[in-house]
PDB file of N, CA and C in Angstrom:
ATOM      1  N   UNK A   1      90.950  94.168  52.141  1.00  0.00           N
ATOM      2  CA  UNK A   1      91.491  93.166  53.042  1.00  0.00           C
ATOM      3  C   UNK A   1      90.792  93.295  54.392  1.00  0.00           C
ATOM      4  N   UNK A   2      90.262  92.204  55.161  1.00  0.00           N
ATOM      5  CA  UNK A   2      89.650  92.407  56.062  1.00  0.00           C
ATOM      6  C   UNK A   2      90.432  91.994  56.986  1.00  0.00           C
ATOM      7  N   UNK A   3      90.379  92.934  58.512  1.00  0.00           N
ATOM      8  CA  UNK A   3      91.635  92.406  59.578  1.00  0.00           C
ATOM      9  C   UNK A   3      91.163  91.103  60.209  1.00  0.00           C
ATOM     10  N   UNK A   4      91.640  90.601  60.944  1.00  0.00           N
ATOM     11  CA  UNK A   4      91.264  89.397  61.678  1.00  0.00           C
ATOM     12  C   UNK A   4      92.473  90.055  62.828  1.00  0.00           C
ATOM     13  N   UNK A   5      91.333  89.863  64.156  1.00  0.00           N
ATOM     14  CA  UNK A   5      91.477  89.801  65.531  1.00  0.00           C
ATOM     15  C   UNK A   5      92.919  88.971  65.977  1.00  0.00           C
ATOM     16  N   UNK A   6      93.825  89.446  66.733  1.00  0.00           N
ATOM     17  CA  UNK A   6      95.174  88.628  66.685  1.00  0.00           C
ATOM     18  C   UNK A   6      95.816  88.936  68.072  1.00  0.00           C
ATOM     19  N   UNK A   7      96.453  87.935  68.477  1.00  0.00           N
ATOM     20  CA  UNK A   7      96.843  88.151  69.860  1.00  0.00           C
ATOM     21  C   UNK A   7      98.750  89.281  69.904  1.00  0.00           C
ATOM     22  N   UNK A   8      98.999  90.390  70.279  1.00  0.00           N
ATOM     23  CA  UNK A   8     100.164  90.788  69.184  1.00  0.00           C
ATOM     24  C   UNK A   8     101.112  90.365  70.626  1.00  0.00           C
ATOM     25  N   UNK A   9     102.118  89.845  70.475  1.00  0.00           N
ATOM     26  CA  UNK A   9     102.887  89.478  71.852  1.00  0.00           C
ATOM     27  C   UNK A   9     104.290  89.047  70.679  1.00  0.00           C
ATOM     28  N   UNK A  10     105.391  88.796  71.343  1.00  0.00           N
ATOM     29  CA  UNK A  10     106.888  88.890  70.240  1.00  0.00           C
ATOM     30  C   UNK A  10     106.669  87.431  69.742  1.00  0.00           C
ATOM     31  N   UNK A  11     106.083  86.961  69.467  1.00  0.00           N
ATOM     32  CA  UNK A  11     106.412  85.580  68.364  1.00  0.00           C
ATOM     33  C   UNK A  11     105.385  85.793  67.521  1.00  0.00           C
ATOM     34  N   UNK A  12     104.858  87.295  67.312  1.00  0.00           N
ATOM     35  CA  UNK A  12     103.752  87.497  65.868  1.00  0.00           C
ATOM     36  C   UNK A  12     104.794  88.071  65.328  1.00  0.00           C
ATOM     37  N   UNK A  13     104.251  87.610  63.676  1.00  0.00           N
ATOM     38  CA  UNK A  13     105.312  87.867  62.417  1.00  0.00           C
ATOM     39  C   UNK A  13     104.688  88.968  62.225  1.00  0.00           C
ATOM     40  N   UNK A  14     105.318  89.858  61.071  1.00  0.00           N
ATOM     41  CA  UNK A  14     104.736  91.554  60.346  1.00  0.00           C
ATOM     42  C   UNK A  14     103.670  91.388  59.454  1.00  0.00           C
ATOM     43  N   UNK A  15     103.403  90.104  58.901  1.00  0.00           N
ATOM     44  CA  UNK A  15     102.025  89.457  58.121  1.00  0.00           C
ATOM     45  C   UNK A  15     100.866  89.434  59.074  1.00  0.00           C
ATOM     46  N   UNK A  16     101.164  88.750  60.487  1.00  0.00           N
ATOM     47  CA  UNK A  16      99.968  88.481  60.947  1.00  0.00           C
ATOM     48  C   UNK A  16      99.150  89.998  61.780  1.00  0.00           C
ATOM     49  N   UNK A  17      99.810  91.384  61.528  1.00  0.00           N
ATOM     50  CA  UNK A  17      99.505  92.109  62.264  1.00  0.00           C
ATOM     51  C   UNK A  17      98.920  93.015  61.265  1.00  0.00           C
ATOM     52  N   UNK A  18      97.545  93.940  62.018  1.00  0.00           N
ATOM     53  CA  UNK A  18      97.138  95.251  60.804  1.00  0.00           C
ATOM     54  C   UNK A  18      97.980  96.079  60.419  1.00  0.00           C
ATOM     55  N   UNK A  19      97.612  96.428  59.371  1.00  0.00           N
ATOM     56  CA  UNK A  19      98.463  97.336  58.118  1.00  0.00           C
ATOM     57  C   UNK A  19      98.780  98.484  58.990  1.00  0.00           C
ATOM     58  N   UNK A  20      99.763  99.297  59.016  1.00  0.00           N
ATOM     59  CA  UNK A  20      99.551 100.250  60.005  1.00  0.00           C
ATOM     60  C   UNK A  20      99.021 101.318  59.590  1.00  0.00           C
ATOM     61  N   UNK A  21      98.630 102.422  60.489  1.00  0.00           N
ATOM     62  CA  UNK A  21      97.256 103.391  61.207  1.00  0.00           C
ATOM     63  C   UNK A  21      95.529 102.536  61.091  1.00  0.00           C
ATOM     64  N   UNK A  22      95.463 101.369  60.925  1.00  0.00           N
ATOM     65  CA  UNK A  22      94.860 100.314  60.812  1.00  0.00           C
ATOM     66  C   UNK A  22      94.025 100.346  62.286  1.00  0.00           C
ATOM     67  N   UNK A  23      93.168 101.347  63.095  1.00  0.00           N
ATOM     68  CA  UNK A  23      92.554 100.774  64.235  1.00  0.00           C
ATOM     69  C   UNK A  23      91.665  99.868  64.335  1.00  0.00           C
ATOM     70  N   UNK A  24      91.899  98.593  64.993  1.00  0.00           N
ATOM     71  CA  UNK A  24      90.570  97.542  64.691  1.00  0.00           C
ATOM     72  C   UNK A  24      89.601  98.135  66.048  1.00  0.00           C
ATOM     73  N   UNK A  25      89.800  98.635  66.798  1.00  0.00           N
ATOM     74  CA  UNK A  25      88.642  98.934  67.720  1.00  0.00           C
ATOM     75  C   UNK A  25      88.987  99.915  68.906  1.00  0.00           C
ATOM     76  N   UNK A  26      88.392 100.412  69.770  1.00  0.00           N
ATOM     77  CA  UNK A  26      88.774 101.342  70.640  1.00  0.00           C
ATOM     78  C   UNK A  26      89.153 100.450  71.857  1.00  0.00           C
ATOM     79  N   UNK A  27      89.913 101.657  72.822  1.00  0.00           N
ATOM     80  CA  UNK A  27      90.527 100.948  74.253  1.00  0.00           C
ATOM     81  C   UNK A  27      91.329 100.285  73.940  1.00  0.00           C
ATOM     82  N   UNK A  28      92.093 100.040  72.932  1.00  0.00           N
ATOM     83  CA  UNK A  28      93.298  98.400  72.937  1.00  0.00           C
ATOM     84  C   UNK A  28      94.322  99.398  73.723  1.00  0.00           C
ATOM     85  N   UNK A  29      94.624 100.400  74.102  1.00  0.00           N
ATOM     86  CA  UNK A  29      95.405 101.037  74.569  1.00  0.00           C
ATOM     87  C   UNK A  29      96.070 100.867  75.758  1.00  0.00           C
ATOM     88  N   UNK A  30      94.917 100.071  76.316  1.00  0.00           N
ATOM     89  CA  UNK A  30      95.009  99.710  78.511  1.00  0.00           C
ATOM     90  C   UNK A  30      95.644  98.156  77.740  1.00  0.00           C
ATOM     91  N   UNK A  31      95.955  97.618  77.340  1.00  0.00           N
ATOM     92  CA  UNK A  31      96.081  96.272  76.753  1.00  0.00           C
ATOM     93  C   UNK A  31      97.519  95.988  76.705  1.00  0.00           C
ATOM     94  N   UNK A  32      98.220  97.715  76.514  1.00  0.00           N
ATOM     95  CA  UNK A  32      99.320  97.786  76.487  1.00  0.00           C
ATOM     96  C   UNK A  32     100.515  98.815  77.707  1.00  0.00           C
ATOM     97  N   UNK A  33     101.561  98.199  78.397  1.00  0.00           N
ATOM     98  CA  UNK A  33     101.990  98.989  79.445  1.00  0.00           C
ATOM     99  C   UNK A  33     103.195 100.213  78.613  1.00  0.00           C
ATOM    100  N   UNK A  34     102.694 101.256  78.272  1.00  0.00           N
ATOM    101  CA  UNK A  34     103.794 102.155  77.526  1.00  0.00           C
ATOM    102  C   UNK A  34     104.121 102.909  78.551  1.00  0.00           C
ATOM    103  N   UNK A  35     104.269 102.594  79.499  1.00  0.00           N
ATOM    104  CA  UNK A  35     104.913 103.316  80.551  1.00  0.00           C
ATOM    105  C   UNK A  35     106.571 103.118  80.296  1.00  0.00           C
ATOM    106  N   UNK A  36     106.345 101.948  79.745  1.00  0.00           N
ATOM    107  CA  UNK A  36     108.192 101.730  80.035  1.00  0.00           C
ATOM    108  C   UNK A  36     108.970 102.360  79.102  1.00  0.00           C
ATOM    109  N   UNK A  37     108.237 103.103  78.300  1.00  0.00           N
ATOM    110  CA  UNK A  37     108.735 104.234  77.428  1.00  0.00           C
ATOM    111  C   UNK A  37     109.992 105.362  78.116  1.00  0.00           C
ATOM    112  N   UNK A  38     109.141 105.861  79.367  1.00  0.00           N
ATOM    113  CA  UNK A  38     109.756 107.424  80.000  1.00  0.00           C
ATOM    114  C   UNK A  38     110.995 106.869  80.794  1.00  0.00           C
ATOM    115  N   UNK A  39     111.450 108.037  81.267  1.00  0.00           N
ATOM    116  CA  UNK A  39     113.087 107.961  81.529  1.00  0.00           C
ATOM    117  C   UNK A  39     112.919 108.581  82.790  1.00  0.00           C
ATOM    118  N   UNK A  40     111.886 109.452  82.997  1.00  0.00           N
ATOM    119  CA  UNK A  40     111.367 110.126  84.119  1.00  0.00           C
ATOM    120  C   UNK A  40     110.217 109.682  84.850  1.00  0.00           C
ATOM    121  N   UNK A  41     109.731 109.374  86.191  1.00  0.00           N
ATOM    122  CA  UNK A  41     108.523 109.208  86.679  1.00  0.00           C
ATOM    123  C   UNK A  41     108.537 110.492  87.872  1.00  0.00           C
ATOM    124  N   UNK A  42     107.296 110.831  87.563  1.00  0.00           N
ATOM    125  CA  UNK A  42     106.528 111.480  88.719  1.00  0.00           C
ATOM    126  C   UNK A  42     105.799 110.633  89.975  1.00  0.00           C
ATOM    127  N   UNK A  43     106.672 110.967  90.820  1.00  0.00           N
ATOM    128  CA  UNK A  43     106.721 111.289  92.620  1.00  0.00           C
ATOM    129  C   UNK A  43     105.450 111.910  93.119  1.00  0.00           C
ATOM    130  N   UNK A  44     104.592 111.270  93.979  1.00  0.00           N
ATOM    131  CA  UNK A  44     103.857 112.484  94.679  1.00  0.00           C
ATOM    132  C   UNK A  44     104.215 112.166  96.351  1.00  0.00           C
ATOM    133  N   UNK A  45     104.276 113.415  96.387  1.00  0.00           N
ATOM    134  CA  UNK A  45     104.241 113.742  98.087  1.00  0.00           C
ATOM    135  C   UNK A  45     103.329 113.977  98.847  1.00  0.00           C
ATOM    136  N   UNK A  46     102.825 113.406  99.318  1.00  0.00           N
ATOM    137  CA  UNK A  46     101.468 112.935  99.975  1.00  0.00           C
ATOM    138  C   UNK A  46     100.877 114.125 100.683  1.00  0.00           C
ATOM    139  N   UNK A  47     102.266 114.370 101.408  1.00  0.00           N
ATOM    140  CA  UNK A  47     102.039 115.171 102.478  1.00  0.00           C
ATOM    141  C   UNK A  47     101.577 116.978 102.047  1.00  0.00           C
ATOM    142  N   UNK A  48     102.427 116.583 100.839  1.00  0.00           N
ATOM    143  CA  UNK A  48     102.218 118.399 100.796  1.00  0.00           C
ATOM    144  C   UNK A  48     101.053 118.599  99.190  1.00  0.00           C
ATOM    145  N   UNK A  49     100.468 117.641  99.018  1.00  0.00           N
ATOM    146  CA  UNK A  49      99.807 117.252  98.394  1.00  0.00           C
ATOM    147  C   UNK A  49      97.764 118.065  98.817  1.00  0.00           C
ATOM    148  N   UNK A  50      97.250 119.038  98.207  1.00  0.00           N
ATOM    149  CA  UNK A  50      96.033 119.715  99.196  1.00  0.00           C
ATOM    150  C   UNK A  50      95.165 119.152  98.246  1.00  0.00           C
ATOM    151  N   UNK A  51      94.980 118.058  97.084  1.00  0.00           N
ATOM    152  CA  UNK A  51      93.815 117.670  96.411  1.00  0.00           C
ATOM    153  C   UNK A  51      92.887 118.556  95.528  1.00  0.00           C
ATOM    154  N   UNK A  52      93.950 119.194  95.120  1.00  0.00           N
ATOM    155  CA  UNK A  52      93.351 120.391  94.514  1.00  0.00           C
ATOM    156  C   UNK A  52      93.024 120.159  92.776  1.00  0.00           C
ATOM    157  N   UNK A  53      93.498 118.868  92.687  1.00  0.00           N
ATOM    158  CA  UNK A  53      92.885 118.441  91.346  1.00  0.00           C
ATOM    159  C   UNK A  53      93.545 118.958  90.100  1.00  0.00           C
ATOM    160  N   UNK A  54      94.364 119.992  90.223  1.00  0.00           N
ATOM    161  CA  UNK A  54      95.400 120.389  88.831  1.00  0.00           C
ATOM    162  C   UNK A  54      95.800 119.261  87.935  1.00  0.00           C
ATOM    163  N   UNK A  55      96.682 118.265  88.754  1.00  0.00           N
ATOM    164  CA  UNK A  55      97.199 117.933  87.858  1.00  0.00           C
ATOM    165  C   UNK A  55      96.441 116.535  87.087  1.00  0.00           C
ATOM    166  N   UNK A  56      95.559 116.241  87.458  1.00  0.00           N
ATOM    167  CA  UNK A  56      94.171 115.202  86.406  1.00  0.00           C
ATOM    168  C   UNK A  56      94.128 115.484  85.570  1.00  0.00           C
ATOM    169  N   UNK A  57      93.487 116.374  85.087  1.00  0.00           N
ATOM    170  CA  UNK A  57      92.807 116.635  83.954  1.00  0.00           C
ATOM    171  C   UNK A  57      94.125 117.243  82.758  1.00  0.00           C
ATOM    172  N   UNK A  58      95.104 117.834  83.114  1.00  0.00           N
ATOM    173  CA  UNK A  58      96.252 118.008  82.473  1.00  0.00           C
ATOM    174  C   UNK A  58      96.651 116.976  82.125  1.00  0.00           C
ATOM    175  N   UNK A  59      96.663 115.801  82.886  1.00  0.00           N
ATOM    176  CA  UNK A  59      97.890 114.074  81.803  1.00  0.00           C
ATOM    177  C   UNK A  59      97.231 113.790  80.569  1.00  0.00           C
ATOM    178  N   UNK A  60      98.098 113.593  79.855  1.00  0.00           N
ATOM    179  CA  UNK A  60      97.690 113.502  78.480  1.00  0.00           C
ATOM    180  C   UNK A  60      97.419 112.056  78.188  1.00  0.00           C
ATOM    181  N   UNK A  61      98.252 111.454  79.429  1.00  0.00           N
ATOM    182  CA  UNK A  61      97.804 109.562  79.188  1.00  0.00           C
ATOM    183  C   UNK A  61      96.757 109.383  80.253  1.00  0.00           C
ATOM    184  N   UNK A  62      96.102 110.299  80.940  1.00  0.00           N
ATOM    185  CA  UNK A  62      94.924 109.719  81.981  1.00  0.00           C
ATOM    186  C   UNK A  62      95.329 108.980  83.138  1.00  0.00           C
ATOM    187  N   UNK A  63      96.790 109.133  83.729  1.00  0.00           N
ATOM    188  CA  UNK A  63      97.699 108.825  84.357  1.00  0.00           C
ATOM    189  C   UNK A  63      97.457 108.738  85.907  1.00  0.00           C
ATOM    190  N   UNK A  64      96.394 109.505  86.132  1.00  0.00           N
ATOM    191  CA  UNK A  64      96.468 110.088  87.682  1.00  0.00           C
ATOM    192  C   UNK A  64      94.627 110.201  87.474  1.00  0.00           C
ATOM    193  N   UNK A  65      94.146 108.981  88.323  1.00  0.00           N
ATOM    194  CA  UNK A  65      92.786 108.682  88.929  1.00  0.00           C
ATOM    195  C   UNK A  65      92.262 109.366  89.546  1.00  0.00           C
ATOM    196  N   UNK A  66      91.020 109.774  89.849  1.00  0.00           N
ATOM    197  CA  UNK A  66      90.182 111.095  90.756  1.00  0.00           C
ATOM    198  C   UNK A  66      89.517 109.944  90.931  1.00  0.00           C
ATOM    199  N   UNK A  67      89.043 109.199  92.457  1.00  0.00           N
ATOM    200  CA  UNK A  67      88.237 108.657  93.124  1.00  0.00           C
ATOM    201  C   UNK A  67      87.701 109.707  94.126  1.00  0.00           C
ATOM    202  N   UNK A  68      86.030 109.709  94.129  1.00  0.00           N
ATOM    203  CA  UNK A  68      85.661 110.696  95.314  1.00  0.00           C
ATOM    204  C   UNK A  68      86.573 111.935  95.749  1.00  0.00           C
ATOM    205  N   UNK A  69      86.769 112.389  94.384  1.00  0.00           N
ATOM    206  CA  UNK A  69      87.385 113.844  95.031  1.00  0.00           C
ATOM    207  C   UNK A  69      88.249 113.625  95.013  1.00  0.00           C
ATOM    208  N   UNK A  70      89.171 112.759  95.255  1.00  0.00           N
ATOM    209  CA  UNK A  70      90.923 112.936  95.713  1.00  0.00           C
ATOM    210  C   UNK A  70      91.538 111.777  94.570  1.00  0.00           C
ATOM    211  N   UNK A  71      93.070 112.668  94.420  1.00  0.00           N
ATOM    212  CA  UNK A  71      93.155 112.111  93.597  1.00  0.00           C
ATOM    213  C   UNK A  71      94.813 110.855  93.896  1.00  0.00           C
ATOM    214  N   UNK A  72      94.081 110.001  93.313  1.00  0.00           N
ATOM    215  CA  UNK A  72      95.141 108.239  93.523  1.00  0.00           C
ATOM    216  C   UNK A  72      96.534 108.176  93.168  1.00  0.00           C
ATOM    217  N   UNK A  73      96.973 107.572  93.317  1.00  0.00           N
ATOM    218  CA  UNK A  73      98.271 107.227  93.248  1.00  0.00           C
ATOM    219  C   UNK A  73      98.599 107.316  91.549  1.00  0.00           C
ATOM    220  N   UNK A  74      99.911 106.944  91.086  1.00  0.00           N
ATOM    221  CA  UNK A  74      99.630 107.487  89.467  1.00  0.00           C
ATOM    222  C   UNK A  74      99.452 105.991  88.750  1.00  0.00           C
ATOM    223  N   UNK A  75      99.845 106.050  87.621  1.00  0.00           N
ATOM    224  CA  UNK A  75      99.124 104.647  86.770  1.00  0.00           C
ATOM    225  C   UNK A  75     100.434 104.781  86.347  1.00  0.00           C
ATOM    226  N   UNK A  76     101.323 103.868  86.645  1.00  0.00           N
ATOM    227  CA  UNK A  76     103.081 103.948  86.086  1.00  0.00           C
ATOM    228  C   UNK A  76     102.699 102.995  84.709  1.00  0.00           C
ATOM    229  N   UNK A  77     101.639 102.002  84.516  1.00  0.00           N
ATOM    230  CA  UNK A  77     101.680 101.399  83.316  1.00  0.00           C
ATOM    231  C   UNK A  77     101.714 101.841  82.016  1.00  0.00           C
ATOM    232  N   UNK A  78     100.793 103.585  82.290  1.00  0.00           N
ATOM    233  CA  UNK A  78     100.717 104.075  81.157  1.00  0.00           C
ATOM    234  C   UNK A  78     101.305 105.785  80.883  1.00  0.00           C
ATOM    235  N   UNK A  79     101.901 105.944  82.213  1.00  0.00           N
ATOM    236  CA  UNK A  79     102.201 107.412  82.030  1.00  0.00           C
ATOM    237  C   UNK A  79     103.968 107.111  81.328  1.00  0.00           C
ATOM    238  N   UNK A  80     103.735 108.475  80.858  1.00  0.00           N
ATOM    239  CA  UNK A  80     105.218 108.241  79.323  1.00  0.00           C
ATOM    240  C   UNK A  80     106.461 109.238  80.481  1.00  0.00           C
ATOM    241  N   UNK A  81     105.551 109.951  81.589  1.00  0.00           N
ATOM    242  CA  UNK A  81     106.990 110.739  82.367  1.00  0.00           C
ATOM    243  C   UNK A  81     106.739 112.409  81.796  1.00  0.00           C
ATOM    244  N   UNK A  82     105.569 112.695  81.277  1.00  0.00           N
ATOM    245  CA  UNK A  82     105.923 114.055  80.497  1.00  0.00           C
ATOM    246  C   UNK A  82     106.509 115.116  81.299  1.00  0.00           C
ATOM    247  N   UNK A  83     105.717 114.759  82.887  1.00  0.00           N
ATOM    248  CA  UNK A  83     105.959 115.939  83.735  1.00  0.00           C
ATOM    249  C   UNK A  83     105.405 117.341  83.548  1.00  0.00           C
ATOM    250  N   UNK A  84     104.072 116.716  83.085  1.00  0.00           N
ATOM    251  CA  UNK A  84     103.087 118.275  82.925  1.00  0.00           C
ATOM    252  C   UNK A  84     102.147 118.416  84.129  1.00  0.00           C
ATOM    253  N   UNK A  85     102.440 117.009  85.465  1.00  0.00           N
ATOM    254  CA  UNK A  85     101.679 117.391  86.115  1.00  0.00           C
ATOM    255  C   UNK A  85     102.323 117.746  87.057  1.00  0.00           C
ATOM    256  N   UNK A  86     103.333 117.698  87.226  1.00  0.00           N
ATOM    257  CA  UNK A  86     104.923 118.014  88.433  1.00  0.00           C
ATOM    258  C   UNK A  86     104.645 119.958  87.751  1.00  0.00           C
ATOM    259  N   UNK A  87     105.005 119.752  86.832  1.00  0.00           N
ATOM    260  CA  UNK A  87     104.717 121.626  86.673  1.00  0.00           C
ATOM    261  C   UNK A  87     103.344 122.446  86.985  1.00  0.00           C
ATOM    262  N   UNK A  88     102.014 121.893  86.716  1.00  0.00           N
ATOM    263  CA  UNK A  88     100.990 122.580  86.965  1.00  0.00           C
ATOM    264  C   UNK A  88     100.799 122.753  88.718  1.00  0.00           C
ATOM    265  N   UNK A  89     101.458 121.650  89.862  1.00  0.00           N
ATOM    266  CA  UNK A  89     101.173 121.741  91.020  1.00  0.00           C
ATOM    267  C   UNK A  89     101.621 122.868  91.917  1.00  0.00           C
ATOM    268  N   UNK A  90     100.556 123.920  92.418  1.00  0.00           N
ATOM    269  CA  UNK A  90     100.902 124.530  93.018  1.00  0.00           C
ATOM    270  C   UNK A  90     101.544 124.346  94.520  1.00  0.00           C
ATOM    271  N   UNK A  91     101.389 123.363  95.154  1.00  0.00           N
ATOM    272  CA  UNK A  91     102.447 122.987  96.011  1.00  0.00           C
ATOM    273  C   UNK A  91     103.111 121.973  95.713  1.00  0.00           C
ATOM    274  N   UNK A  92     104.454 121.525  94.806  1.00  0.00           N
ATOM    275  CA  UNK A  92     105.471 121.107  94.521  1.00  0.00           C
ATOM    276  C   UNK A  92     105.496 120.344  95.591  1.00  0.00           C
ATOM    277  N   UNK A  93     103.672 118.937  94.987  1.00  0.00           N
ATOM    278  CA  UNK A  93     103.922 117.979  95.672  1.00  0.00           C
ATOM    279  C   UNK A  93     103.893 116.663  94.693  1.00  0.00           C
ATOM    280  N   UNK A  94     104.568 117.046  93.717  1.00  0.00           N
ATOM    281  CA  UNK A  94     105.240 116.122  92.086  1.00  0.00           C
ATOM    282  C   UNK A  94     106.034 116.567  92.218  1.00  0.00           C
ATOM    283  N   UNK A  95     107.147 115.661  91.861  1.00  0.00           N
ATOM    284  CA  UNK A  95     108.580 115.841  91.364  1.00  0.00           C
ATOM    285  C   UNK A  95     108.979 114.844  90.636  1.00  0.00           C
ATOM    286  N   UNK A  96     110.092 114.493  89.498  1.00  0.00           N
ATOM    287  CA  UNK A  96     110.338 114.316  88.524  1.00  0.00           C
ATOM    288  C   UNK A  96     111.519 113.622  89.363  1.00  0.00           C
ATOM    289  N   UNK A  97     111.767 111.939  89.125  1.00  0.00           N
ATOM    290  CA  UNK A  97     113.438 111.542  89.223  1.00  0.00           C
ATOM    291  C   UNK A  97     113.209 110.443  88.134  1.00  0.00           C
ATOM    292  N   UNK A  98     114.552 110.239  88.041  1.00  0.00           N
ATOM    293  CA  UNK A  98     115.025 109.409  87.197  1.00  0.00           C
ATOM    294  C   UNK A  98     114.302 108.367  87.393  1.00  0.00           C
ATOM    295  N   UNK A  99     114.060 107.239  85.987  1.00  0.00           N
ATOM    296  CA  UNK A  99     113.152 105.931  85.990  1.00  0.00           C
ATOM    297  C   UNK A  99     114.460 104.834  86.383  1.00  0.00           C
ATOM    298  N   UNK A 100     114.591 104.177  87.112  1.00  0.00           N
ATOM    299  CA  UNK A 100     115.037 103.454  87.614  1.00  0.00           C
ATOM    300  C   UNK A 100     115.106 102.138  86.656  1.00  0.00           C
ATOM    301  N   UNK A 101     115.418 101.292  85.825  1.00  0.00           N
ATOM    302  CA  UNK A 101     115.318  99.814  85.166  1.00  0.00           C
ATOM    303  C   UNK A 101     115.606  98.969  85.799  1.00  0.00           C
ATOM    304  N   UNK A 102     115.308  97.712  85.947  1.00  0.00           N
ATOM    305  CA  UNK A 102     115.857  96.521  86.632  1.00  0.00           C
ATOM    306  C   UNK A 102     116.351  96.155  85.501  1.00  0.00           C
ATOM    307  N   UNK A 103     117.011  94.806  85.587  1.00  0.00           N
ATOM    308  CA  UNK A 103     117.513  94.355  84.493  1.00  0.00           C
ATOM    309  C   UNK A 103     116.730  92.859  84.737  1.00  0.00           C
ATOM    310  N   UNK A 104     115.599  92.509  84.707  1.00  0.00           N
ATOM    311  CA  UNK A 104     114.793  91.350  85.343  1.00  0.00           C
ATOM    312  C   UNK A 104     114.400  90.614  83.911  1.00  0.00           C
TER     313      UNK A 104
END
């Protein structure tokens, strides 16, 4: 069966979508916001924050950007909340609160 390319948004039926573990191509991942998964988001504190780069390379969703050395604000679209980078920071400038929902 060959896949055919499909737009997946809630008015696709379970026919029109690949079989599942079915990858049709790489990156479809940014395509999708699984942020709204976590229950927790990580906080950074700017201030007490020394750019020391720990917690990058630790997110397991690629969550937290390194531009020129320092590192950006987080990517709430795709981080799940694990809070592995609130633990690796040696100055406890991540912290962990509750995810907030709107009801929008």
């Amino acid at each position: 069966m060959k896949h055919k390319n499909v737009e997946i948004n809630e008015k696709i039926g379970w026919r029109d979508i690949s079989v599942a573990g079915h990858i049709t191509g790489g990156g479809t991942s940014k395509e999708f916001h699984t942020g709204d998964w976590r229950n927790l988001r990580p906080v950074l504190v700017l201030e007490k924050c020394k750019q020391c780069l720990l917690c990058a390379p630790v997110c397991p969703d690629s969550s937290i950007a390194v531009t020129r050395g320092k590192r950006q604000e987080f990517d709430y679209d795709h981080c799940k909340g694990c809070g592995i980078c609130a633990r690796v920071c040696p100055f406890d400038a991540i912290y962990m609160e509750k995810e907030v929902v709107s009801d929008d």
